[in-house]
C-alpha atoms as a PDB file:
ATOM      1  CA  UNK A   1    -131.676 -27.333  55.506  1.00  0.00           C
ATOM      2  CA  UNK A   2    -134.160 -26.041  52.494  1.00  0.00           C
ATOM      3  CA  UNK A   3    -134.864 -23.163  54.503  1.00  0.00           C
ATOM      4  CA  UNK A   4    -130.902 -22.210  55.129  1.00  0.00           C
ATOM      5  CA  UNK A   5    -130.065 -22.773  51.374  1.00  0.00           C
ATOM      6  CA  UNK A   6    -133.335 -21.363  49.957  1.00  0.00           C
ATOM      7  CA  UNK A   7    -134.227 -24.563  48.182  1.00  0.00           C
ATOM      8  CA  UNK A   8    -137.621 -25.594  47.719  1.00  0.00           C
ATOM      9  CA  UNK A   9    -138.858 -28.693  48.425  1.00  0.00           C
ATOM     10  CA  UNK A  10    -140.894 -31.188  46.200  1.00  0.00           C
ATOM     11  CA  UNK A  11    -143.090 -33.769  47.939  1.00  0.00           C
ATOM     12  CA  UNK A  12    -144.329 -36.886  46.179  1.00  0.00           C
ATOM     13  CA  UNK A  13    -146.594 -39.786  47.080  1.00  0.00           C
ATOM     14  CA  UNK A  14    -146.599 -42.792  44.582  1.00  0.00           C
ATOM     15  CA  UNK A  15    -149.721 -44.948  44.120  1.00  0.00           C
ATOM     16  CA  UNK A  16    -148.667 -48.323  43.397  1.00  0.00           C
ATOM     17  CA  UNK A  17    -151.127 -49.240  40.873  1.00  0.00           C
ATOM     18  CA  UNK A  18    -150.517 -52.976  40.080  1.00  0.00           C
ATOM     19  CA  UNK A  19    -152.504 -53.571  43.559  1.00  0.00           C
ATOM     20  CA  UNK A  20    -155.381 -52.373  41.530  1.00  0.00           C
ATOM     21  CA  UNK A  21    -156.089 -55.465  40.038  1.00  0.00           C
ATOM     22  CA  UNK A  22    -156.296 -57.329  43.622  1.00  0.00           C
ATOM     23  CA  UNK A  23    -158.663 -54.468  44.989  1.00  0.00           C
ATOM     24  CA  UNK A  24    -160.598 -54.097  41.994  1.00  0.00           C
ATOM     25  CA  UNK A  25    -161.657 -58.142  42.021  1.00  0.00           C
ATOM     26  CA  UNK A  26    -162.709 -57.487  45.624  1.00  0.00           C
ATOM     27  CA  UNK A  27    -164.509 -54.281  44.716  1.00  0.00           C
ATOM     28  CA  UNK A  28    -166.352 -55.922  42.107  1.00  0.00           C
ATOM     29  CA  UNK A  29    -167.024 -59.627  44.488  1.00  0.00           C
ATOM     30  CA  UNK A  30    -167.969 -57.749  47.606  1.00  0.00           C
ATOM     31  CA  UNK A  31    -170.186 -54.125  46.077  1.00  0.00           C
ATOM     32  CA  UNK A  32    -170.083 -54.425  42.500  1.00  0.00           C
ATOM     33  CA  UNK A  33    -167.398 -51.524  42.986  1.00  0.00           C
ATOM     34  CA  UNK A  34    -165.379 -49.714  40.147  1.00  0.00           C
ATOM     35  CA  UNK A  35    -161.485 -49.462  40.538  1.00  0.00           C
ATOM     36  CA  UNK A  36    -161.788 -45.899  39.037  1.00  0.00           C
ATOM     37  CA  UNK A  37    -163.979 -44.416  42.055  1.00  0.00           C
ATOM     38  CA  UNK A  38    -160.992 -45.770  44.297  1.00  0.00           C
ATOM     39  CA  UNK A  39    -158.550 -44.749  42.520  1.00  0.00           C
ATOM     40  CA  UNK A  40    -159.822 -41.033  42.831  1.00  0.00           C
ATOM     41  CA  UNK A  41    -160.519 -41.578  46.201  1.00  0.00           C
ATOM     42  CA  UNK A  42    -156.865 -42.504  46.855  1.00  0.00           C
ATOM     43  CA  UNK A  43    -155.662 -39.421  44.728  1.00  0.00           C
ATOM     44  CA  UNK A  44    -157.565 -37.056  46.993  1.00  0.00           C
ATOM     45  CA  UNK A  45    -156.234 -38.761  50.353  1.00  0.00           C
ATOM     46  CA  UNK A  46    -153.194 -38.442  49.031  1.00  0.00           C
ATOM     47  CA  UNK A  47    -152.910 -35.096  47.780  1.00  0.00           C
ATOM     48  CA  UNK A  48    -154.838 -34.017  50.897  1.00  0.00           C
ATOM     49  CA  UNK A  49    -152.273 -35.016  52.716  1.00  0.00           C
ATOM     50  CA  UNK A  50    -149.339 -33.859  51.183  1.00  0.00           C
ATOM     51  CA  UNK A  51    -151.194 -30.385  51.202  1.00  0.00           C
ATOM     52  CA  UNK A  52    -150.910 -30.478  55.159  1.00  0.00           C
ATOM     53  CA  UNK A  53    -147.610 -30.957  54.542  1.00  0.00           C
ATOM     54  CA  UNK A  54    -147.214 -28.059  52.095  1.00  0.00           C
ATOM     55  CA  UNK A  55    -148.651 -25.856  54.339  1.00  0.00           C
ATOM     56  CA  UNK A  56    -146.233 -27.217  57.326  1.00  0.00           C
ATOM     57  CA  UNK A  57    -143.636 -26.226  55.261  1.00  0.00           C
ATOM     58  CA  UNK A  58    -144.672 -22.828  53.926  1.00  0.00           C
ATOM     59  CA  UNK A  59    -145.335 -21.587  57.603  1.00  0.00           C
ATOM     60  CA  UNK A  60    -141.519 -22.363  58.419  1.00  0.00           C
ATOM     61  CA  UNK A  61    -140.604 -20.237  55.148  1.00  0.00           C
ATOM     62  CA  UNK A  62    -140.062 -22.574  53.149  1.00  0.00           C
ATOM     63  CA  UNK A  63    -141.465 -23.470  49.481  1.00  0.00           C
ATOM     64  CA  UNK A  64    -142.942 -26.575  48.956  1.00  0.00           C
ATOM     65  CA  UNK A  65    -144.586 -28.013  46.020  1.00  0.00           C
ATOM     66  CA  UNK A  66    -146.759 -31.233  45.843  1.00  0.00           C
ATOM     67  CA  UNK A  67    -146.998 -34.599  43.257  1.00  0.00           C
ATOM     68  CA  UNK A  68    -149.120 -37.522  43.086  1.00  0.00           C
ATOM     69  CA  UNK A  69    -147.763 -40.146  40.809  1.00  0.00           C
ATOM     70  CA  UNK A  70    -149.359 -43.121  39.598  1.00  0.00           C
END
């Protein structure tokens, strides 16, 4: 439909962050973790992921822009 219209499409993945505080008490219990090294690890899984889809997009013509919001 985006490509007949010549809309662009906007894809966004949301990071719930209030299940931080869960995963950060069993980073810390279990390695001593930090909640900031996953949290940039789920950014980059994330925004590798929409890129795929970006680039699914663009190779049917159409344009496609990408979001992570936390």
């Amino acid at each position: 439909m985006a490509k007949g219209l010549g809309a662009s499409v906007t894809k966004i993945h949301v990071v719930d962050k209030s299940s931080f505080v869960m995963v950060g008490d069993l980073l810390s219990y279990y390695r001593g973790g930090n909640v900031v090294e996953y949290e940039i690890a789920l950014k980059k899984q994330a925004e590798e992921f929409l890129n795929e889809i970006k680039l699914v997009l663009e190779k049917a013509g159409i344009r496609a822009s990408i979001e992570v919001v936390y």
